[in-house]
Protein backbone atom coordinates (compact mmCIF):
# COMPACT_ATOMS: atom_id res chain seq x y z
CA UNK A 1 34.64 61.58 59.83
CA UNK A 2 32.98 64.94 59.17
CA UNK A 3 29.96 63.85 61.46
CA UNK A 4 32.72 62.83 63.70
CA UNK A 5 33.69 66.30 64.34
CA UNK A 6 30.49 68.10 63.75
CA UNK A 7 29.43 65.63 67.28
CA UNK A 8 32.66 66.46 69.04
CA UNK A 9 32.37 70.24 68.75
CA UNK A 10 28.73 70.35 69.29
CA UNK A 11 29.70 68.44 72.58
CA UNK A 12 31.80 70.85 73.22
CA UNK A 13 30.08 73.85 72.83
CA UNK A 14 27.27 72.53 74.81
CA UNK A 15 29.55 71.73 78.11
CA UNK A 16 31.22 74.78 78.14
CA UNK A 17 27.60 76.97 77.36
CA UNK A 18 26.69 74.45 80.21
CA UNK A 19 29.05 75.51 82.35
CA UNK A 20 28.74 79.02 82.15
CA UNK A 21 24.90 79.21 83.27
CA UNK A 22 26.41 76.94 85.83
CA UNK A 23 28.56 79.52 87.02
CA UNK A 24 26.37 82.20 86.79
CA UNK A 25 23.93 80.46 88.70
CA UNK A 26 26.65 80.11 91.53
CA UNK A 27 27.02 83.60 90.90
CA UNK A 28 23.30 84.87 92.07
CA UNK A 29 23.61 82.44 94.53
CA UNK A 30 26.37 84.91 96.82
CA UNK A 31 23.36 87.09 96.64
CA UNK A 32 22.31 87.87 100.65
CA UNK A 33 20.65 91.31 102.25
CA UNK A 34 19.98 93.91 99.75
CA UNK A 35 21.99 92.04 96.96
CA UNK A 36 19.03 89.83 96.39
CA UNK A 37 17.59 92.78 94.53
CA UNK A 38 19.99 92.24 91.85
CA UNK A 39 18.95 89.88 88.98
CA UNK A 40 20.80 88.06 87.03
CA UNK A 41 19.52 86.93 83.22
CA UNK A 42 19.50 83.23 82.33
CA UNK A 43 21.29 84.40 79.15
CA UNK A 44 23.55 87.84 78.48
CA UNK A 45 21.53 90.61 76.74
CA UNK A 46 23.09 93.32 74.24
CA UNK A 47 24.43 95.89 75.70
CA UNK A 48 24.30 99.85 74.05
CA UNK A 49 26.37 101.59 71.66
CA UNK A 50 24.71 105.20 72.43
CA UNK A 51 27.31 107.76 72.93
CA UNK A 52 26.85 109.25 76.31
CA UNK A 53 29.71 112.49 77.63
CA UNK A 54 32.93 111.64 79.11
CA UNK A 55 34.21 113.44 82.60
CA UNK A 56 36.34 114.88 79.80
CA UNK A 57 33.87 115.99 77.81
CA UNK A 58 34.17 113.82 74.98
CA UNK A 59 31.71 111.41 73.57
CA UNK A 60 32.21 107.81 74.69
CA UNK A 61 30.01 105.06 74.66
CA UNK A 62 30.27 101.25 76.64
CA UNK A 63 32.68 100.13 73.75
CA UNK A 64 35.41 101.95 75.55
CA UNK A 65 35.49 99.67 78.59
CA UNK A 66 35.69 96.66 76.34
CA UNK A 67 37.61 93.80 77.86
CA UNK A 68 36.44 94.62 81.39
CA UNK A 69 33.47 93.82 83.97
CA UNK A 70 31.57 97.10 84.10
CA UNK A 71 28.89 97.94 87.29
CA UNK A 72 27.47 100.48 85.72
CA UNK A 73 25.53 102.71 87.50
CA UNK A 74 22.66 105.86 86.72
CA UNK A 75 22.58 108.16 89.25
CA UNK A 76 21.64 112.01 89.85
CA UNK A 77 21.78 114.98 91.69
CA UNK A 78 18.64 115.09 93.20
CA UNK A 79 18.41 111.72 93.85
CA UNK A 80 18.65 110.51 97.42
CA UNK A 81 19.06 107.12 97.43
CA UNK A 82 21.95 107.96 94.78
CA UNK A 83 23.30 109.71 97.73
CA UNK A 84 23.28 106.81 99.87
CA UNK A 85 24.44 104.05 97.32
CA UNK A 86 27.52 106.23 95.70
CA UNK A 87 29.87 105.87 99.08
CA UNK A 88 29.53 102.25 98.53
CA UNK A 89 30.29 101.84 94.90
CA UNK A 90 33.17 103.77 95.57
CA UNK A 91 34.23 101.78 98.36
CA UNK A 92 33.99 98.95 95.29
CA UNK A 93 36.31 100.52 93.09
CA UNK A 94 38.88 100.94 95.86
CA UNK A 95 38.40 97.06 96.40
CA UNK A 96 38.34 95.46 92.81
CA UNK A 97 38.81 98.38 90.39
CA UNK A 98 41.35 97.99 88.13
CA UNK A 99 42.16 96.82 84.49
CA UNK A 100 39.55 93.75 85.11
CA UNK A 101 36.82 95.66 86.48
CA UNK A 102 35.54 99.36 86.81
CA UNK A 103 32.63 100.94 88.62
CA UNK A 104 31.37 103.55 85.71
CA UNK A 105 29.37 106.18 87.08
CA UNK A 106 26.70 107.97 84.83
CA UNK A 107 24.63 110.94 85.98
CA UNK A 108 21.07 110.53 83.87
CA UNK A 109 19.42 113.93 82.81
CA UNK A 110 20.19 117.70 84.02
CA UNK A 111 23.06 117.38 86.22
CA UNK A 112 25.19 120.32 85.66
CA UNK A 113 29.02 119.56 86.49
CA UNK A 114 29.33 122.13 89.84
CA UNK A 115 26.12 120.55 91.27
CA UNK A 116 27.95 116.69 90.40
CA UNK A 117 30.99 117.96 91.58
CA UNK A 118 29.24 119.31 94.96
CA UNK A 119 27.41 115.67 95.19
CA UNK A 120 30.70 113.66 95.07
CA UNK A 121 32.51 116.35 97.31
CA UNK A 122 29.80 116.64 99.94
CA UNK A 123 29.91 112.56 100.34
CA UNK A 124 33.42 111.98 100.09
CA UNK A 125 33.66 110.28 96.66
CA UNK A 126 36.81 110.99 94.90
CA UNK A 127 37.47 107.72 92.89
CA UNK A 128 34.39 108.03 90.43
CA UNK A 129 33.57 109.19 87.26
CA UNK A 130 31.66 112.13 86.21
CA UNK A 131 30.12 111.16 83.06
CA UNK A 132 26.53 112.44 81.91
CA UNK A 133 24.06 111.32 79.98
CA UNK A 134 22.34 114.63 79.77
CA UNK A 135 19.53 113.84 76.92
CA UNK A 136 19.09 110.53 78.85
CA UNK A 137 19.67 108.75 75.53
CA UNK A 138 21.53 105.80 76.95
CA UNK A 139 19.79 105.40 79.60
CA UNK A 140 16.50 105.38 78.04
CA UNK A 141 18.14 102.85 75.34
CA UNK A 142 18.95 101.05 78.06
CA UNK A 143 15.30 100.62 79.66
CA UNK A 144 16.02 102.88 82.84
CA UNK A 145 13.01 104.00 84.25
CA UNK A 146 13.76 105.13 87.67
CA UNK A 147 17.06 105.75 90.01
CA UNK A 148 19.27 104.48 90.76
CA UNK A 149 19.65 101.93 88.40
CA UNK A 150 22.97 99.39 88.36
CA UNK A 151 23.66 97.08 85.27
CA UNK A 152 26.89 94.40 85.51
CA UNK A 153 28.22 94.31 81.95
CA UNK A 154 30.34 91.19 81.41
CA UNK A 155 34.11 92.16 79.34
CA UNK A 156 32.34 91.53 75.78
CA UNK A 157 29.47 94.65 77.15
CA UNK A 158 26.74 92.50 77.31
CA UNK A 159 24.18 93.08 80.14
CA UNK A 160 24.45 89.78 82.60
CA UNK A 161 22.42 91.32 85.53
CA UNK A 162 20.70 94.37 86.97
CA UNK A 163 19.16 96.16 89.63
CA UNK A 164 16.58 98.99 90.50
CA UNK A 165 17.58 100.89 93.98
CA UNK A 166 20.46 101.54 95.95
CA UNK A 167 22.12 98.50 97.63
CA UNK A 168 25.35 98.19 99.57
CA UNK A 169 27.73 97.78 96.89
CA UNK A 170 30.56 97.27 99.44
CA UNK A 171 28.90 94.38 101.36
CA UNK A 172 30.53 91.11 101.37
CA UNK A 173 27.90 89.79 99.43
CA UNK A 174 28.60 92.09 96.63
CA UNK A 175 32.25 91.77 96.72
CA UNK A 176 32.04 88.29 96.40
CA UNK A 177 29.46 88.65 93.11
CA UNK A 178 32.28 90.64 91.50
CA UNK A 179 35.38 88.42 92.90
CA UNK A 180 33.51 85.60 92.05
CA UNK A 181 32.77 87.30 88.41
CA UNK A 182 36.78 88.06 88.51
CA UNK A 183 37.24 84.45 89.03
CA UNK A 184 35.39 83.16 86.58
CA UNK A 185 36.50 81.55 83.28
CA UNK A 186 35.99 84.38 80.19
């Protein structure tokens, strides 16, 4: 009887593992135009406890969106590309923000708040976080080495895909990655 069970959840367990590389594979599948750049891993990597600054000022770290799809994304001042990507993540959070999914914004290295604040001002972003990561400790944790730099974090903050350069993050190719992430089974 014990073998019994031992074979039925193992069964188990293996369709429903099954099914979620399934899906995922679905998933990066939606990819079209610059969306291709974004890579999904055949299996979800650990995400990062290091603390980075709230818009607040207090310390937070990934924990604190816990339960939710996160498109996190590094970004600077300086950087132009940055400039060009940030409209469209924003234009994400107006379309699927909410309790099941945020766009978390982190400026990477010296960004001091009235130059951020001038950034998001000058391009009409009003709907996005200014958190820093001023030492560049999670984002070096992470593995960033250039930006901009966006990571999808699945609702248990595990790294399921990422991708190095600006993309249209209001495309319909993106929205339907992230409704189709929504969608999914947790």
């Amino acid at each position: 009887m014990r073998k019994l069970l031992f074979a039925l959840l193992y069964t188990a367990l293996y369709g429903v593992a099954n099914t979620a590389v399934a899906d995922m594979s679905e998933v990066a599948e939606l990819r079209t135009g610059d969306m291709r750049k974004l890579m999904f891993h055949s299996a979800p990597m650990a995400g990062s406890d290091v603390a980075f600054t709230g818009q607040d000022g207090t310390e937070m770290t990934l924990a604190d969106f816990q339960g939710q799809y996160v498109v996190l994304n590094f970004w600077a001042t300086w950087c132009a590309p940055c400039r060009k990507e940030m409209p469209h993540l924003s234009a994400l959070q107006t379309q699927l923000g909410g309790d099941a999914m945020q766009v978390v914004t982190i400026a990477t290295g010296r960004n001091p708040r009235p130059a951020m604040e001038r950034f998001f001002a000058e391009i009409g972003v009003d709907n996005l976080p200014l958190h820093t990561d001023p030492r560049q400790a999670l984002a070096r944790n992470l593995g960033i080495l250039g930006l901009p730099v966006t990571i999808i974090l699945d609702p248990e903050g595990q790294e399921i895909a990422r991708m190095q350069g600006d993309a249209d993050w209001s495309s319909e190719s993106a929205l339907a990655i992230m409704q189709a992430l929504l969608d999914s089974p947790a």
